[in-house]
PDB file of N, CA and C in Angstrom:
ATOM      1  N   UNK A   1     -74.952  43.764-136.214  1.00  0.00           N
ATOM      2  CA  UNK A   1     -74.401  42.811-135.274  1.00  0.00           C
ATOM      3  C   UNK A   1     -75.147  42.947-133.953  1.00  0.00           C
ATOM      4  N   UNK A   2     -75.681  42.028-133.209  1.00  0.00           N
ATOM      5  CA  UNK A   2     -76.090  41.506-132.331  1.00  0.00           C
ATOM      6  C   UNK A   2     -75.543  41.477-131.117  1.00  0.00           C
ATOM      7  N   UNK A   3     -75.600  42.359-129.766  1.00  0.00           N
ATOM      8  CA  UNK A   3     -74.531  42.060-128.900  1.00  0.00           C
ATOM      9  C   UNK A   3     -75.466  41.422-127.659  1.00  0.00           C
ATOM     10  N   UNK A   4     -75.096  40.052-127.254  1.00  0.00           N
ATOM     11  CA  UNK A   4     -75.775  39.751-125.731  1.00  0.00           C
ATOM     12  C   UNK A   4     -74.787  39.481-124.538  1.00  0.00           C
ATOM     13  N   UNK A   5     -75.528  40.484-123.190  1.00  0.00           N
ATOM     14  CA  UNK A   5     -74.917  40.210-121.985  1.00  0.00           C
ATOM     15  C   UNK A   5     -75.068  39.799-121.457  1.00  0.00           C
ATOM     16  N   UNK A   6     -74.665  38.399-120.880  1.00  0.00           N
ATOM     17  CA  UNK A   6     -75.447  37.413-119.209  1.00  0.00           C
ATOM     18  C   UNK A   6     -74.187  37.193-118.536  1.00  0.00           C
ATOM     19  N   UNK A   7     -74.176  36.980-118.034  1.00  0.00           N
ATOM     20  CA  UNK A   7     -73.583  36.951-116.580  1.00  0.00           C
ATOM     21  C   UNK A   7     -73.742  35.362-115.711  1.00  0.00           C
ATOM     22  N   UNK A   8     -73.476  34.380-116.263  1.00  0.00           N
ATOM     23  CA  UNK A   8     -74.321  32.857-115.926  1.00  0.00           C
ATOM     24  C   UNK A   8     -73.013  32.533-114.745  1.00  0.00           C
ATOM     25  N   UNK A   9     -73.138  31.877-113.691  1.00  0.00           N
ATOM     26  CA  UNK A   9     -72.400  31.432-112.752  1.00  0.00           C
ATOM     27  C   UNK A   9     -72.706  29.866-112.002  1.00  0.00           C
ATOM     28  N   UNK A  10     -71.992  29.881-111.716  1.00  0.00           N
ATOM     29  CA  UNK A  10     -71.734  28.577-110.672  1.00  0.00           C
ATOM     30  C   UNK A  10     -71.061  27.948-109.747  1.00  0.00           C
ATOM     31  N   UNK A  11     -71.313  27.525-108.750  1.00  0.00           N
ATOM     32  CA  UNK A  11     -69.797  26.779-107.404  1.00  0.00           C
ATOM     33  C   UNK A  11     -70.008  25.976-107.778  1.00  0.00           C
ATOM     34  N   UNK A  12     -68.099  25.501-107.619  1.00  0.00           N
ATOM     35  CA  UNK A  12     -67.160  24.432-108.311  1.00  0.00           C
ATOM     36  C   UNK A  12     -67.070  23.838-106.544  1.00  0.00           C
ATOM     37  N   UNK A  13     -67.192  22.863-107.009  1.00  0.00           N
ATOM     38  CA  UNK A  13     -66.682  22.144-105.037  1.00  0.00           C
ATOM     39  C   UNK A  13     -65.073  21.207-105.273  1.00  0.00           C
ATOM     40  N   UNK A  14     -64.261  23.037-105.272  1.00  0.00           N
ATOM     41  CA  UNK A  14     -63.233  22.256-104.994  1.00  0.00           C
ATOM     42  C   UNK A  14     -62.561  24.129-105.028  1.00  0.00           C
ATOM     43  N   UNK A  15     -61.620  23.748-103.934  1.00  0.00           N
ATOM     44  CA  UNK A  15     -60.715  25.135-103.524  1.00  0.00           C
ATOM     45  C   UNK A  15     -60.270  26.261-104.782  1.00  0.00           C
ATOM     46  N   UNK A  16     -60.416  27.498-104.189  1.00  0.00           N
ATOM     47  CA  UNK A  16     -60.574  28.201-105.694  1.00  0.00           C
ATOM     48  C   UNK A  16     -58.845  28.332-106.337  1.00  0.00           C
ATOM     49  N   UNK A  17     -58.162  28.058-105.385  1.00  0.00           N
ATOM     50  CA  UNK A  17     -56.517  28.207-105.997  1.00  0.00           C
ATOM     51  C   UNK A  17     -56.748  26.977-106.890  1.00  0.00           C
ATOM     52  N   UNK A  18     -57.150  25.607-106.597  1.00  0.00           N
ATOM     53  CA  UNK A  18     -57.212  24.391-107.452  1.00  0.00           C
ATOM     54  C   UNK A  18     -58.135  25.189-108.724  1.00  0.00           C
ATOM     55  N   UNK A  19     -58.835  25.383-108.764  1.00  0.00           N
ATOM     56  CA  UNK A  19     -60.197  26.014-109.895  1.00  0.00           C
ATOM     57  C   UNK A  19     -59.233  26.531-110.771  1.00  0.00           C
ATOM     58  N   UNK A  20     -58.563  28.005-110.358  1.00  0.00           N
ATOM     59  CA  UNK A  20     -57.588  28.687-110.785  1.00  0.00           C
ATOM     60  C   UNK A  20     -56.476  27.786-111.771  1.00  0.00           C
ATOM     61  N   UNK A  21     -55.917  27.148-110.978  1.00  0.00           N
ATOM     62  CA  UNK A  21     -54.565  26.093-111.630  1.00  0.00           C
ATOM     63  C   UNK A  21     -55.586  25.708-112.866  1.00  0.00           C
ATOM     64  N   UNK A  22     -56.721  25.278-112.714  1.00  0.00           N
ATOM     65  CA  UNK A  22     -56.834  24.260-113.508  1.00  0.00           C
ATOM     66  C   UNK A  22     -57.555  25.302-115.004  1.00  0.00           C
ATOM     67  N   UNK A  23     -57.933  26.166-114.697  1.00  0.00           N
ATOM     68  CA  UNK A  23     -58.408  27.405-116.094  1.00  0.00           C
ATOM     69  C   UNK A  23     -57.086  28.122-116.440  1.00  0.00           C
ATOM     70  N   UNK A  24     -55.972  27.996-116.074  1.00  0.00           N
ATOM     71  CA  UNK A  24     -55.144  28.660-116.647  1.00  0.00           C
ATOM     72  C   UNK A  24     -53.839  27.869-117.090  1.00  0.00           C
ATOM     73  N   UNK A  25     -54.696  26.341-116.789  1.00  0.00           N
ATOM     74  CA  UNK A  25     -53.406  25.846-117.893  1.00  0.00           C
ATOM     75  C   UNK A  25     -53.755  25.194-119.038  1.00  0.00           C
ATOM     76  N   UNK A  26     -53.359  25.229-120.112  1.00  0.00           N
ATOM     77  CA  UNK A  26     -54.238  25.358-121.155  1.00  0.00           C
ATOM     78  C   UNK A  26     -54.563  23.503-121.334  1.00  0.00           C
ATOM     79  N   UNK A  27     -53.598  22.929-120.954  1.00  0.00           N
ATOM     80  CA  UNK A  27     -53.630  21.442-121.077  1.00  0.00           C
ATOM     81  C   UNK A  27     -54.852  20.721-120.314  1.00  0.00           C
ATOM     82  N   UNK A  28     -55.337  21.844-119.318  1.00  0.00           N
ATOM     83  CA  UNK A  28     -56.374  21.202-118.553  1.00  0.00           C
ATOM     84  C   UNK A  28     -57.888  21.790-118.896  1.00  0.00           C
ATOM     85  N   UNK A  29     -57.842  22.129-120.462  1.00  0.00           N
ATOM     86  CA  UNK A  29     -59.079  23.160-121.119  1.00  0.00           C
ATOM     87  C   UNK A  29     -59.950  21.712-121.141  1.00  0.00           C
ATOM     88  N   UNK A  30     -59.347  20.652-121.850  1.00  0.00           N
ATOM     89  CA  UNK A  30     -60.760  19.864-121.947  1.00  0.00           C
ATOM     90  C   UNK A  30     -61.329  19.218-120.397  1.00  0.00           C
ATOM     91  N   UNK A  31     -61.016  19.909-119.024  1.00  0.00           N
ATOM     92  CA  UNK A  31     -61.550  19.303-118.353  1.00  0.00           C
ATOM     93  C   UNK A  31     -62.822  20.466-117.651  1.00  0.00           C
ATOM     94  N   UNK A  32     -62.893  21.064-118.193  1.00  0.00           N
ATOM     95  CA  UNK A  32     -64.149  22.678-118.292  1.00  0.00           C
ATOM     96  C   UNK A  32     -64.609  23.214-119.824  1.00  0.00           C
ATOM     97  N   UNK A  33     -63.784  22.745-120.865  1.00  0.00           N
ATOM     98  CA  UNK A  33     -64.939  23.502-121.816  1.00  0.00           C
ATOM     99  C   UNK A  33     -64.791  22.188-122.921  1.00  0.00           C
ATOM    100  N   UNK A  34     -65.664  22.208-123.757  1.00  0.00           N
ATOM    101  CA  UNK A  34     -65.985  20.926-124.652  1.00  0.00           C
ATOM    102  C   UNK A  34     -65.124  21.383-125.484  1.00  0.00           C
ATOM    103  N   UNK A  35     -64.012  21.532-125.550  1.00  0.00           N
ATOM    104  CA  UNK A  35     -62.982  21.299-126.777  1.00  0.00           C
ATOM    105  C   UNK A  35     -61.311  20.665-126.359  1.00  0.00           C
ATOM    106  N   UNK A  36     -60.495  20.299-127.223  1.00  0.00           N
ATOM    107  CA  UNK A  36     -59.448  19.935-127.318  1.00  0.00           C
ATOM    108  C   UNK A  36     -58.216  20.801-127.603  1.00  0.00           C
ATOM    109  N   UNK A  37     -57.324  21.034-126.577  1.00  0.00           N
ATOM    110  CA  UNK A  37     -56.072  21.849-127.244  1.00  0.00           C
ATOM    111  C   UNK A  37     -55.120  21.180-128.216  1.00  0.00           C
ATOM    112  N   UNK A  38     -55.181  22.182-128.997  1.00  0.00           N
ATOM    113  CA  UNK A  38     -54.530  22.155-130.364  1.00  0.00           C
ATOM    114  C   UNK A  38     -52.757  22.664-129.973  1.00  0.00           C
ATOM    115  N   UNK A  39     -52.699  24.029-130.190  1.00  0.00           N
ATOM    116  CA  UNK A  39     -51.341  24.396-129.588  1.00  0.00           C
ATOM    117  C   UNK A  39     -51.588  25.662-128.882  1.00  0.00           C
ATOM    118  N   UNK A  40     -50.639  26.130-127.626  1.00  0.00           N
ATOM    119  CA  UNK A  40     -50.918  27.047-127.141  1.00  0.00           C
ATOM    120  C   UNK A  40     -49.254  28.030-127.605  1.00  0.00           C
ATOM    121  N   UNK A  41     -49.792  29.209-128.230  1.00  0.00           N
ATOM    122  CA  UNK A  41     -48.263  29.877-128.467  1.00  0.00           C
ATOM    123  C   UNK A  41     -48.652  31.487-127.619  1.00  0.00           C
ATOM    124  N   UNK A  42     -47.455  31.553-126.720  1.00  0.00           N
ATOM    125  CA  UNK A  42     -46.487  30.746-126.230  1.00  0.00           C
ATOM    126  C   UNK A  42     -47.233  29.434-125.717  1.00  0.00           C
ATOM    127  N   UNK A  43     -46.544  28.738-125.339  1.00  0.00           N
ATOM    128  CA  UNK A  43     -47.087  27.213-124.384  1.00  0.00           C
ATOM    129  C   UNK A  43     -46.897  27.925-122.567  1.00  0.00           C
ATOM    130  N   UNK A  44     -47.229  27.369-122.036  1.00  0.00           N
ATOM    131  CA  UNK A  44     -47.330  27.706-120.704  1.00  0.00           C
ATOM    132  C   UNK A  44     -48.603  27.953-120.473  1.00  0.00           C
ATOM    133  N   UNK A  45     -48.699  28.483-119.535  1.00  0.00           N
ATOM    134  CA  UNK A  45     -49.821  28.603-118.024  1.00  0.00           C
ATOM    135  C   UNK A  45     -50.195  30.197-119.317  1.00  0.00           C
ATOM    136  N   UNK A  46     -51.877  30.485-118.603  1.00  0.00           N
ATOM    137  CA  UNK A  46     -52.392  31.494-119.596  1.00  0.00           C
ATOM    138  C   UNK A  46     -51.349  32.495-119.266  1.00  0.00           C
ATOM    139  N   UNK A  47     -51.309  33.281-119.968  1.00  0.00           N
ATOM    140  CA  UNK A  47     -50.723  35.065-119.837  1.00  0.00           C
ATOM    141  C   UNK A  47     -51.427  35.663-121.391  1.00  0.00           C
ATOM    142  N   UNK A  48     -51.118  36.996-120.770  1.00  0.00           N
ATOM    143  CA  UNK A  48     -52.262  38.211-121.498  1.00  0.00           C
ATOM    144  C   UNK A  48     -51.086  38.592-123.172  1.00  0.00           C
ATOM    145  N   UNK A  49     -51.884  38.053-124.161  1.00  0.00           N
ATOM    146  CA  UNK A  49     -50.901  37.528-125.543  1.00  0.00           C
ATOM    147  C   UNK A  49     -51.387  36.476-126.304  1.00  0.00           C
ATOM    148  N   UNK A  50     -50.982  35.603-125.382  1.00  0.00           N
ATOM    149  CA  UNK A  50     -51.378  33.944-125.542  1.00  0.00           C
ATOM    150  C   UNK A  50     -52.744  33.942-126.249  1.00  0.00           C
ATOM    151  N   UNK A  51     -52.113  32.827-127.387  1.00  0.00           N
ATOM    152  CA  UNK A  51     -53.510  32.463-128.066  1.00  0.00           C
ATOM    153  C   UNK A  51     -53.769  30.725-128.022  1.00  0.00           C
ATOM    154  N   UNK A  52     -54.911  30.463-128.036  1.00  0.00           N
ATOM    155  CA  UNK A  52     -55.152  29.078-127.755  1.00  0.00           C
ATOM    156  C   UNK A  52     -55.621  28.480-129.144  1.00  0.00           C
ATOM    157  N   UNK A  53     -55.093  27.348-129.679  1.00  0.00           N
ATOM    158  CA  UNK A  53     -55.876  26.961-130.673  1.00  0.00           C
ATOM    159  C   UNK A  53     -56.984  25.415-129.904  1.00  0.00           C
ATOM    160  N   UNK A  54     -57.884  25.237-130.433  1.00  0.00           N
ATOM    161  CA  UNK A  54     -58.533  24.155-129.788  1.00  0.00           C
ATOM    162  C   UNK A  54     -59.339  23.636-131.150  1.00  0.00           C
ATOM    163  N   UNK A  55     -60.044  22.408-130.865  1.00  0.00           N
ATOM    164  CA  UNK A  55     -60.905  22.338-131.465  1.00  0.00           C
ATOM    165  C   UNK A  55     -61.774  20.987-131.205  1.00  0.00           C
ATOM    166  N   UNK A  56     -63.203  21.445-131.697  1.00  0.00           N
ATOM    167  CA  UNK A  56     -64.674  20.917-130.649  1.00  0.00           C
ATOM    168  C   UNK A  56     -65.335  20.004-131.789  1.00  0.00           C
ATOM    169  N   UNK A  57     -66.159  19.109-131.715  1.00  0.00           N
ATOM    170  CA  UNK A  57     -66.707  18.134-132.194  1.00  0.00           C
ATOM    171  C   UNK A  57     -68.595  18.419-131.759  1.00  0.00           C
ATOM    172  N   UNK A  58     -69.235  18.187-132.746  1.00  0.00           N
ATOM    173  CA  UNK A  58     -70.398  18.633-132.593  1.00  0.00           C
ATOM    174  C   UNK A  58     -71.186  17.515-133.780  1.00  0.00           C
ATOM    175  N   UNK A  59     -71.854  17.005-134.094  1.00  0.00           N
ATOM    176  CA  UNK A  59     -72.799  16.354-135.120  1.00  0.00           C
ATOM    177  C   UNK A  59     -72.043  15.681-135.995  1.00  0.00           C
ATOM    178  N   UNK A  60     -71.118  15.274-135.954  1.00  0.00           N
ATOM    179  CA  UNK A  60     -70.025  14.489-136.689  1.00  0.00           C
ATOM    180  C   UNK A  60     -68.880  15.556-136.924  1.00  0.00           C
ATOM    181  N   UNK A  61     -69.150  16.880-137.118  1.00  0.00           N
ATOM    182  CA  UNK A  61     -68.529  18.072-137.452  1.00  0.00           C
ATOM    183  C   UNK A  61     -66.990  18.159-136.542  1.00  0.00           C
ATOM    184  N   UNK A  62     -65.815  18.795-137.172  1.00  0.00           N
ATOM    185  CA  UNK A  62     -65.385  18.978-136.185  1.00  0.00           C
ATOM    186  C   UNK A  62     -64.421  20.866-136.488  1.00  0.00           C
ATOM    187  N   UNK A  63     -64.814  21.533-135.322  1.00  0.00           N
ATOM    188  CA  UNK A  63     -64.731  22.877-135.871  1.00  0.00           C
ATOM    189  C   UNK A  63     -63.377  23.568-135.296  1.00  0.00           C
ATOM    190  N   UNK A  64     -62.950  24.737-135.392  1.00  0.00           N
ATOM    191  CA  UNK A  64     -61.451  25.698-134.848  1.00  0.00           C
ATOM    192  C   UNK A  64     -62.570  26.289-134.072  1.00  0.00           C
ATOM    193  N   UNK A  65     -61.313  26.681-132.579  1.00  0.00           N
ATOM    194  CA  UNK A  65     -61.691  27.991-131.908  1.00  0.00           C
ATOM    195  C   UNK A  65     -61.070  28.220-131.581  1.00  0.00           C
ATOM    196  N   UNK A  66     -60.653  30.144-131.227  1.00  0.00           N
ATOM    197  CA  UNK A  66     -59.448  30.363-130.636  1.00  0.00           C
ATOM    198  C   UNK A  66     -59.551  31.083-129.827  1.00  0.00           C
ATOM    199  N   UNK A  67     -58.850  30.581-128.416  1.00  0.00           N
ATOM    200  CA  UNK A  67     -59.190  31.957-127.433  1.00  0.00           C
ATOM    201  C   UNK A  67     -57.559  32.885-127.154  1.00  0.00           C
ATOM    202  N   UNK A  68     -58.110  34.200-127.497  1.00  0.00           N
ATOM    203  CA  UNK A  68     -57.038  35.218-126.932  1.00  0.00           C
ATOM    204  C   UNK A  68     -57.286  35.403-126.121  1.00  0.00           C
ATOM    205  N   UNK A  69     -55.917  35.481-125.137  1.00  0.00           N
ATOM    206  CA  UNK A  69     -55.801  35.829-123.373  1.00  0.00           C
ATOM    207  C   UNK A  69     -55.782  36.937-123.347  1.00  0.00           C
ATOM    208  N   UNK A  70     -56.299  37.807-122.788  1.00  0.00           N
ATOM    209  CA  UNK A  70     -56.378  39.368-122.594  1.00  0.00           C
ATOM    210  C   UNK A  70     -55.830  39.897-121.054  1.00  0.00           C
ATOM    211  N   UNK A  71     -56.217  38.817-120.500  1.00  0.00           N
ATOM    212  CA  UNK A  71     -55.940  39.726-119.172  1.00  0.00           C
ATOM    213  C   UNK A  71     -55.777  38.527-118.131  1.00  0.00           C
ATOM    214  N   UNK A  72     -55.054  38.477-117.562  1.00  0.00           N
ATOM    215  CA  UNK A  72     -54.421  37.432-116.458  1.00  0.00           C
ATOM    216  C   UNK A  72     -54.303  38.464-115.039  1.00  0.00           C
ATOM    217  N   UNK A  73     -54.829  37.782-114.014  1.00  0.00           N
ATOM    218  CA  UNK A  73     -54.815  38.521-112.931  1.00  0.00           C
ATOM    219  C   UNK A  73     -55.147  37.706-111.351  1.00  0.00           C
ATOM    220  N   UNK A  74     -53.466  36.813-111.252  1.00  0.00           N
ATOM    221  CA  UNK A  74     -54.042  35.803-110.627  1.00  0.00           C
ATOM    222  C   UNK A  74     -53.925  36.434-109.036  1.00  0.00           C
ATOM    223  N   UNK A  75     -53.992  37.555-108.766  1.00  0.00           N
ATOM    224  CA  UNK A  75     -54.532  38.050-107.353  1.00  0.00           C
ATOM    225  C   UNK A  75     -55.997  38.304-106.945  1.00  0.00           C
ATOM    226  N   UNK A  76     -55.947  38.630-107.992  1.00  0.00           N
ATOM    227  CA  UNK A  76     -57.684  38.887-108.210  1.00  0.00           C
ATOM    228  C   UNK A  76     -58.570  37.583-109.003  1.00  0.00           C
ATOM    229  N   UNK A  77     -57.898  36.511-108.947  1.00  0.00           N
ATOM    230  CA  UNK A  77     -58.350  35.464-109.887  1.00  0.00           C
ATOM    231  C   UNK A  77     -59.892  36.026-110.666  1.00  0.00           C
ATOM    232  N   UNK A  78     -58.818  36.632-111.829  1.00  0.00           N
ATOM    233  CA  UNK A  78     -59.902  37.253-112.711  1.00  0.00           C
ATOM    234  C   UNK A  78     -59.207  37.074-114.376  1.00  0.00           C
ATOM    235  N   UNK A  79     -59.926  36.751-114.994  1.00  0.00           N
ATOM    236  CA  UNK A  79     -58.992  36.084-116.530  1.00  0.00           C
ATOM    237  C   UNK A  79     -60.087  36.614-117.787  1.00  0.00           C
ATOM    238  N   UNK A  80     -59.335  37.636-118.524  1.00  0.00           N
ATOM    239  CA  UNK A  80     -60.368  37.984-119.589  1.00  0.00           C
ATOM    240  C   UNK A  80     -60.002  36.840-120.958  1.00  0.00           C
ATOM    241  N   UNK A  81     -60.950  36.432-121.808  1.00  0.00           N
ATOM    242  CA  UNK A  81     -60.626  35.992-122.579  1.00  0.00           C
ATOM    243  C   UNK A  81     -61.638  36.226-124.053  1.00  0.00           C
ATOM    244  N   UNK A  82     -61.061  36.424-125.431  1.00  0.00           N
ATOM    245  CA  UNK A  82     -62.131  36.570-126.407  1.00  0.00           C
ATOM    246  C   UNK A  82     -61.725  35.071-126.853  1.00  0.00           C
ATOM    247  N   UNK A  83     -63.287  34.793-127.153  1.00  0.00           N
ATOM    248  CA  UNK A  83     -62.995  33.288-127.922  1.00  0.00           C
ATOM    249  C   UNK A  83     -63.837  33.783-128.810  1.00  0.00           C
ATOM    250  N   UNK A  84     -62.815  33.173-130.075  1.00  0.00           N
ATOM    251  CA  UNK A  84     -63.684  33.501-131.566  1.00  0.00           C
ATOM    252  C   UNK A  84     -64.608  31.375-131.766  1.00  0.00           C
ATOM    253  N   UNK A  85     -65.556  31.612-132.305  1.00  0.00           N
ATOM    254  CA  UNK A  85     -66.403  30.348-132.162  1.00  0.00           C
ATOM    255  C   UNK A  85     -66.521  29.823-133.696  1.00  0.00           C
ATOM    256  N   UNK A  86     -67.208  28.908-133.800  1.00  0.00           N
ATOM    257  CA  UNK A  86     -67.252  28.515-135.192  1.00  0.00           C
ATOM    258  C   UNK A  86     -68.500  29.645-135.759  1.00  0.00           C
ATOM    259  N   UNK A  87     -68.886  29.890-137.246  1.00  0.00           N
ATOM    260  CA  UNK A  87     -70.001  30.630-137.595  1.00  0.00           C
ATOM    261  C   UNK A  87     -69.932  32.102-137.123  1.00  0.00           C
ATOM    262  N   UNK A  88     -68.691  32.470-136.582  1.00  0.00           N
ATOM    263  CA  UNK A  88     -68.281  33.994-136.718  1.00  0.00           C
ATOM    264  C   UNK A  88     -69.034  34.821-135.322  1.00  0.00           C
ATOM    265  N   UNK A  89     -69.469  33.295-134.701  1.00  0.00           N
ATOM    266  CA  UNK A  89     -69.662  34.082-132.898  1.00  0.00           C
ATOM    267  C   UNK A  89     -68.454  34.235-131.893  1.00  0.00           C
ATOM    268  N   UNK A  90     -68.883  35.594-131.868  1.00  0.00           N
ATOM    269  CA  UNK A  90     -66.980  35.722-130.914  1.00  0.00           C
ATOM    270  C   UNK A  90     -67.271  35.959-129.299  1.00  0.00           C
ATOM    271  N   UNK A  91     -66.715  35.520-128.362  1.00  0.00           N
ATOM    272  CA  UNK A  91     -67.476  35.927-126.848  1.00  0.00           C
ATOM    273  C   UNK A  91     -66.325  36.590-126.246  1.00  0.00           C
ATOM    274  N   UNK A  92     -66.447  37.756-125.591  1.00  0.00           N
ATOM    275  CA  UNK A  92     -65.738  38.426-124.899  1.00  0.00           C
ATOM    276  C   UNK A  92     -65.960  38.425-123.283  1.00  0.00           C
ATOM    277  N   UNK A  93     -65.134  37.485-122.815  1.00  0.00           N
ATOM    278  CA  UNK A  93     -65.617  37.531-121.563  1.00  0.00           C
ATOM    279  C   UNK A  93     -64.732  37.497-120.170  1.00  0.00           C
ATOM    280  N   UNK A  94     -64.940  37.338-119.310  1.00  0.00           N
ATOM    281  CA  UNK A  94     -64.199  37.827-118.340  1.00  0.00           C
ATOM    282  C   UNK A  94     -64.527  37.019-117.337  1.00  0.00           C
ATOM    283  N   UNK A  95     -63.680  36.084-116.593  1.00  0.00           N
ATOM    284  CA  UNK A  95     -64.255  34.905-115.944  1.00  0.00           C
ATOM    285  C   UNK A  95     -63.120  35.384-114.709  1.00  0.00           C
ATOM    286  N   UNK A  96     -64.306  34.998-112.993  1.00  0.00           N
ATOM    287  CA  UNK A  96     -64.080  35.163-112.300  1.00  0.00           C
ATOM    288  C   UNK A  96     -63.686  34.235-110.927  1.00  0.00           C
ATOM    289  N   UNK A  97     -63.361  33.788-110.229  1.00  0.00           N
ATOM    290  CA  UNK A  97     -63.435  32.528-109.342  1.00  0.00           C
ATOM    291  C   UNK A  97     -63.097  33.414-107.680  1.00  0.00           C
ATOM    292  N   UNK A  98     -64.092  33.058-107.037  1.00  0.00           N
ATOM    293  CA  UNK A  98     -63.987  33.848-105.413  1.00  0.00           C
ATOM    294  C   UNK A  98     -64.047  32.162-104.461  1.00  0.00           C
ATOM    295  N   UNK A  99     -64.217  32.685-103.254  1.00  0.00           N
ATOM    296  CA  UNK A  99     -63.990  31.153-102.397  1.00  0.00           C
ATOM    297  C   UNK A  99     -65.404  31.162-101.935  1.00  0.00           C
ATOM    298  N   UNK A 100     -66.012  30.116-102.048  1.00  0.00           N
ATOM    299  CA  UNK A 100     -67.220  30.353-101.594  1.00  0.00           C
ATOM    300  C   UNK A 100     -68.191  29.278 -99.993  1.00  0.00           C
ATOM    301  N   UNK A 101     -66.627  29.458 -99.300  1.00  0.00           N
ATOM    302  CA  UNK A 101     -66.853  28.710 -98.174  1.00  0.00           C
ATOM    303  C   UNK A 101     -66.687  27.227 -98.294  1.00  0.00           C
ATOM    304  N   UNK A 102     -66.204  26.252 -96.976  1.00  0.00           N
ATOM    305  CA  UNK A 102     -66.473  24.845 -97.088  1.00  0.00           C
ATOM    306  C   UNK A 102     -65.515  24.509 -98.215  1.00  0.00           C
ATOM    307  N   UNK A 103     -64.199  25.223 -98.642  1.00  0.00           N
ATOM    308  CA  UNK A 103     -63.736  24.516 -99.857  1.00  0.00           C
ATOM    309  C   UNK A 103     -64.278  24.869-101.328  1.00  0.00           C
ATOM    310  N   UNK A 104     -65.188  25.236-101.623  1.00  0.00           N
ATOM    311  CA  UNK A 104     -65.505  25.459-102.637  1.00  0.00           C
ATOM    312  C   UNK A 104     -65.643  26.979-103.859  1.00  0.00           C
ATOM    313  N   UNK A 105     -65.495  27.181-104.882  1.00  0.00           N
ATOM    314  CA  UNK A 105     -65.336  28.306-105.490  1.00  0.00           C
ATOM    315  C   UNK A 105     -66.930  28.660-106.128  1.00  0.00           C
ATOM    316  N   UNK A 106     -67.160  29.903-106.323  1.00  0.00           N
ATOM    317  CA  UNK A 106     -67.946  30.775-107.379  1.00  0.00           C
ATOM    318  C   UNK A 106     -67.034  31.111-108.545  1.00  0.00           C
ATOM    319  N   UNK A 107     -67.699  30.344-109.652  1.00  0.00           N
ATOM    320  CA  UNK A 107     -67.236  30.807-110.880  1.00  0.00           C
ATOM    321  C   UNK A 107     -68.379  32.094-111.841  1.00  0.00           C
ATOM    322  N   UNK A 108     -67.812  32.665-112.304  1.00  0.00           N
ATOM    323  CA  UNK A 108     -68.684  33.748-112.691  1.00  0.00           C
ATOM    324  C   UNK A 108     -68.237  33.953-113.891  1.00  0.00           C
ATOM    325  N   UNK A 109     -68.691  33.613-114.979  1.00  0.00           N
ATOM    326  CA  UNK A 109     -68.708  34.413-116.776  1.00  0.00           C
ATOM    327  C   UNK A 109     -69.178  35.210-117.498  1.00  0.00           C
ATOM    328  N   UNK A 110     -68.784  36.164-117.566  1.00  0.00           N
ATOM    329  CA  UNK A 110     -69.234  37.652-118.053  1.00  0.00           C
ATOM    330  C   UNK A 110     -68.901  38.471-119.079  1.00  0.00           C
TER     331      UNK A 110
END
């Protein structure tokens, strides 16, 4: 097995409490990652348990993914999550959001 680490980032131009609201509710997944929520059990806002079902469209294809919430930490707006992918790629990662002046956030995935 194959393990890769990057660290890829970006500012969101829009306040990082808004950024925040909007990655931790699961209803607002298709407006940051290319898939569709399926069901979230429990339902609610993320917490560390919670599993997400979704699912993504690619070449006519249409595939499952599921992300487990690991870690919720909205003082530190810091949110771990494993998403298992289609083809048995799983990402373990840990996504970050700081304020990055003028209104706008640093998002960071790791």
């Amino acid at each position: 097995m194959a393990i890769v680490s990057v660290c890829p980032s970006t500012v969101v131009d829009a306040p990082v409490e808004r950024v925040w609201e909007i990655v931790t509710q699961p209803q607002g997944f298709d407006l940051w990652a290319d898939a569709s929520l399926v069901t979230a059990e429990p339902p609610g806002p993320a917490s560390a348990g919670q599993e997400l079902h979704l699912v993504t469209r690619a070449l006519g294809w249409t595939f499952a993914v599921r992300i487990s919430v690991r870690e919720v930490d909205a003082e530190r707006h810091r949110l771990h999550l494993v998403v298992a992918l289609p083809f048995g790629v799983v990402n373990d990662e840990v996504m970050t959001f700081a304020e990055a002046g003028e209104g706008r956030t640093l998002v960071r995935f790791g």
